[in-house]
N, C-alpha and C. Protein backbone atom coordinates (compact mmCIF):
# COMPACT_ATOMS: atom_id res chain seq x y z
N UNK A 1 0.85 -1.18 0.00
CA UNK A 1 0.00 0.00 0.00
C UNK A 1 0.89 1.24 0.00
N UNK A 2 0.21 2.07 -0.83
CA UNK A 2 1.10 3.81 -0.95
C UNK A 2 0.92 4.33 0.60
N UNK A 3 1.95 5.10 0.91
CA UNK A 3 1.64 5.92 1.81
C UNK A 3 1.13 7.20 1.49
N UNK A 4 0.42 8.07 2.43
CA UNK A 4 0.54 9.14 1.66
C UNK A 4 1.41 10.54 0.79
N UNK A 5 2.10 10.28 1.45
CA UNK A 5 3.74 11.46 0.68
C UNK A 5 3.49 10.62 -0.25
N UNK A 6 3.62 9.04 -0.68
CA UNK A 6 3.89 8.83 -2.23
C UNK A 6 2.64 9.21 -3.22
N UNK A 7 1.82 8.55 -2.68
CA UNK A 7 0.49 8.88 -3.33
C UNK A 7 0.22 10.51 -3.76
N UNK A 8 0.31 11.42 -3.24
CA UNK A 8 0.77 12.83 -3.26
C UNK A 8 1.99 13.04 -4.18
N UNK A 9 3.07 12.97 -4.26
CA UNK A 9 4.18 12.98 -5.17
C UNK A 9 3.97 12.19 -6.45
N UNK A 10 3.02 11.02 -6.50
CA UNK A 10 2.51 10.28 -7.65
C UNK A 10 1.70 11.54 -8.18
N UNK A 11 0.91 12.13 -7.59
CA UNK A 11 -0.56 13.28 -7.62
C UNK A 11 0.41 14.41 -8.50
N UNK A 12 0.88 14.42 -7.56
CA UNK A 12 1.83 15.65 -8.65
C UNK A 12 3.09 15.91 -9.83
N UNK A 13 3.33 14.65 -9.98
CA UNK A 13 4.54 14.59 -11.15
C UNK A 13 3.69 14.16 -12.49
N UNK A 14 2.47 13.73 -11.96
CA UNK A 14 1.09 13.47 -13.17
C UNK A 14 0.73 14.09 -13.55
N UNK A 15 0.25 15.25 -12.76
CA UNK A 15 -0.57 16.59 -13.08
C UNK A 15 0.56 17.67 -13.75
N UNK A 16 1.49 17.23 -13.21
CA UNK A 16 2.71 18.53 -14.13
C UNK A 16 2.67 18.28 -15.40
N UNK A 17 2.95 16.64 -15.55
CA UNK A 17 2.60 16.48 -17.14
C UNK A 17 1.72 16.99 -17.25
N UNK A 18 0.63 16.63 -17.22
CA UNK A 18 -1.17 16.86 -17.67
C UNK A 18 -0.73 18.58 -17.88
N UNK A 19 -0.22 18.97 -17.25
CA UNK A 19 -0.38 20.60 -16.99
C UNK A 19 0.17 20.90 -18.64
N UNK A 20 0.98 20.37 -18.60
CA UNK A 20 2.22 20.74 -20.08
C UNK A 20 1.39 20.05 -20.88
N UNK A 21 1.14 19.07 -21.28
CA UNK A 21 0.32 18.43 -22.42
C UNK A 21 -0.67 19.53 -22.41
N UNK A 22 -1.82 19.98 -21.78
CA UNK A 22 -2.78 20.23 -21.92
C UNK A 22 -2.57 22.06 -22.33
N UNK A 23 -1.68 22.35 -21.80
CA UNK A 23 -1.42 23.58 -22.13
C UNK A 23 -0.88 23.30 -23.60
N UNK A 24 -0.02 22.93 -24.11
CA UNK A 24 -0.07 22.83 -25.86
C UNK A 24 -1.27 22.57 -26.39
N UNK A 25 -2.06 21.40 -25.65
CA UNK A 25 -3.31 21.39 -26.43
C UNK A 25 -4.23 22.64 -26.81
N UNK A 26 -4.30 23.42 -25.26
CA UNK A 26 -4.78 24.37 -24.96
C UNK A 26 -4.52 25.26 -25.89
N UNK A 27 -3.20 25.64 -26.42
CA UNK A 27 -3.05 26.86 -27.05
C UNK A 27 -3.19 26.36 -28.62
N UNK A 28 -3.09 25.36 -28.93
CA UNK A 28 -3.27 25.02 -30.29
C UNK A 28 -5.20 24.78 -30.51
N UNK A 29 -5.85 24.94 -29.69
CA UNK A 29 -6.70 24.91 -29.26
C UNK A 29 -7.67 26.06 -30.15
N UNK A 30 -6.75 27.35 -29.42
CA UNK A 30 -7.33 28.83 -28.87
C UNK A 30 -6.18 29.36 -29.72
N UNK A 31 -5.15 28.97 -29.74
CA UNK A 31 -4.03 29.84 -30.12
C UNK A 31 -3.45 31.00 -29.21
N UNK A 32 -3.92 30.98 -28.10
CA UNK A 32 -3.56 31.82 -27.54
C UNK A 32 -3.05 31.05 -25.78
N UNK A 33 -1.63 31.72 -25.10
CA UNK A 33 -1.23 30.75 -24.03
C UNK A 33 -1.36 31.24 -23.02
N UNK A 34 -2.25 32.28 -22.78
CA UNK A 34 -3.02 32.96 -21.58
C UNK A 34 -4.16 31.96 -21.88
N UNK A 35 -5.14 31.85 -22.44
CA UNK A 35 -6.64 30.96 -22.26
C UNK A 35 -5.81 29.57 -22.39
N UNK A 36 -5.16 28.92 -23.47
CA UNK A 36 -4.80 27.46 -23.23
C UNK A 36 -4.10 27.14 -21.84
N UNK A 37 -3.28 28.12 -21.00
CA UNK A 37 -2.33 27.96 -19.92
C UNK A 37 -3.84 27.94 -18.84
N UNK A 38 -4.49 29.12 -18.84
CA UNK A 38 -5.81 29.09 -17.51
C UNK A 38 -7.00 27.14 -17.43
N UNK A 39 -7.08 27.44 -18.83
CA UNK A 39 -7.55 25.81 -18.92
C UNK A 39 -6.84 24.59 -18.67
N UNK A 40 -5.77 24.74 -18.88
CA UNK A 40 -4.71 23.26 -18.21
C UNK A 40 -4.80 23.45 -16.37
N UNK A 41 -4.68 24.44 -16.12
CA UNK A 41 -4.56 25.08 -14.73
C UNK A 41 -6.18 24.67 -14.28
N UNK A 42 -7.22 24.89 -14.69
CA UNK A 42 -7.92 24.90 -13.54
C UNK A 42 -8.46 23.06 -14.11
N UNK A 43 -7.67 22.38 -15.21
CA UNK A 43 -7.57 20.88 -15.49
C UNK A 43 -7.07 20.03 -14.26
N UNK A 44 -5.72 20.75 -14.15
CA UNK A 44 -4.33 20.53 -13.27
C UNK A 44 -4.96 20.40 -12.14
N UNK A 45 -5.85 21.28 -11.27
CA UNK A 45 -5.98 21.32 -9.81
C UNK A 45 -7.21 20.63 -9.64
N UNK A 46 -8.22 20.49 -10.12
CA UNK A 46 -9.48 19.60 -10.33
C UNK A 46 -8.54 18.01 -10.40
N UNK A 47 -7.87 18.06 -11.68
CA UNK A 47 -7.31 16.37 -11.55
C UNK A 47 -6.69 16.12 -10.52
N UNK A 48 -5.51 17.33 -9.96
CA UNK A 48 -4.90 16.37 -8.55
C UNK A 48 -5.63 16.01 -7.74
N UNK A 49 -6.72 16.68 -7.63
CA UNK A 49 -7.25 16.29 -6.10
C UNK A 49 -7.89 15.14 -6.09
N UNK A 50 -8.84 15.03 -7.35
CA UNK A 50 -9.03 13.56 -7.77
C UNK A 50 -8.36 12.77 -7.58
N UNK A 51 -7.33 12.68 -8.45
CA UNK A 51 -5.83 11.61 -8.30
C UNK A 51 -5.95 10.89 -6.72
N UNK A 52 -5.72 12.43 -5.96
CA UNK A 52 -5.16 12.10 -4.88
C UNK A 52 -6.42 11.28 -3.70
N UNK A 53 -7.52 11.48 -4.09
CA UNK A 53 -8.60 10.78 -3.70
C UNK A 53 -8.78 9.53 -4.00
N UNK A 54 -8.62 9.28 -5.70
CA UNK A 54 -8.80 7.88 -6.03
C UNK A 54 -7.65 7.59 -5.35
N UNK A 55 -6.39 7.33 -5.80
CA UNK A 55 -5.45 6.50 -5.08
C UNK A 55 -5.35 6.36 -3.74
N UNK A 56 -6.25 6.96 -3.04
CA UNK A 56 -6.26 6.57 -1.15
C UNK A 56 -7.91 5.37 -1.23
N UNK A 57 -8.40 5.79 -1.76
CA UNK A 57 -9.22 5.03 -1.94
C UNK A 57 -9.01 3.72 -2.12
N UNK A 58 -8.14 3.44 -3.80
CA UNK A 58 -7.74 2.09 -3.96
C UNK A 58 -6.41 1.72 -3.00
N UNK A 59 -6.16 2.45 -2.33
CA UNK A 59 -5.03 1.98 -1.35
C UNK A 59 -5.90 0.88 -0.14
N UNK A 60 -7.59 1.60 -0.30
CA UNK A 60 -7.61 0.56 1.14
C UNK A 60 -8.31 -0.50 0.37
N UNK A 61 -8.41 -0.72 -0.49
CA UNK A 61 -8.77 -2.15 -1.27
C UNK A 61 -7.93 -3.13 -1.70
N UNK A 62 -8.43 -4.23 -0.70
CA UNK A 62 -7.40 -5.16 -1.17
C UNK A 62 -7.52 -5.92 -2.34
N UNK A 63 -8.55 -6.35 -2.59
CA UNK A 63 -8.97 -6.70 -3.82
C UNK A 63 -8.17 -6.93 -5.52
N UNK A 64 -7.31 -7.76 -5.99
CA UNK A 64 -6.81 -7.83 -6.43
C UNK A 64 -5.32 -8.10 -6.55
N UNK A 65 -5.04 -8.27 -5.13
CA UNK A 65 -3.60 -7.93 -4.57
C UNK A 65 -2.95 -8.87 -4.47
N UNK A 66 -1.60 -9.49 -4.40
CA UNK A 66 -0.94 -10.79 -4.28
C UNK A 66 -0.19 -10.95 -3.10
């Protein structure tokens, strides 16, 4: 099982990507990297917290485990 610092540090080296992918998407998007950068951003902080929810979640399930 993750602890939480990892699960959290998993949360966020994900979302940095996501942040950068989505911001190119974003601006190829819009063309513009003020609106594509605000949309990865409010992507970015909505997904971590998720992230960081699901993976505590499936942390207490054993279900599948060896």
């Amino acid at each position: 099982m993750d602890n939480r610092w990892r699960s959290f540090t998993k949360a966020l080296v994900w979302n940095l990507l996501g942040f950068v992918t989505m911001s190119c998407v974003g601006f190829m998007v819009t063309g513009s990297f003020v609106v594509g950068g605000a949309m990865a951003l409010v992507n970015t902080c909505v997904g971590f917290v998720m992230y960081i929810g699901y993976e505590r979640f499936w942390a207490g399930i054993a279900w599948g485990r060896v």
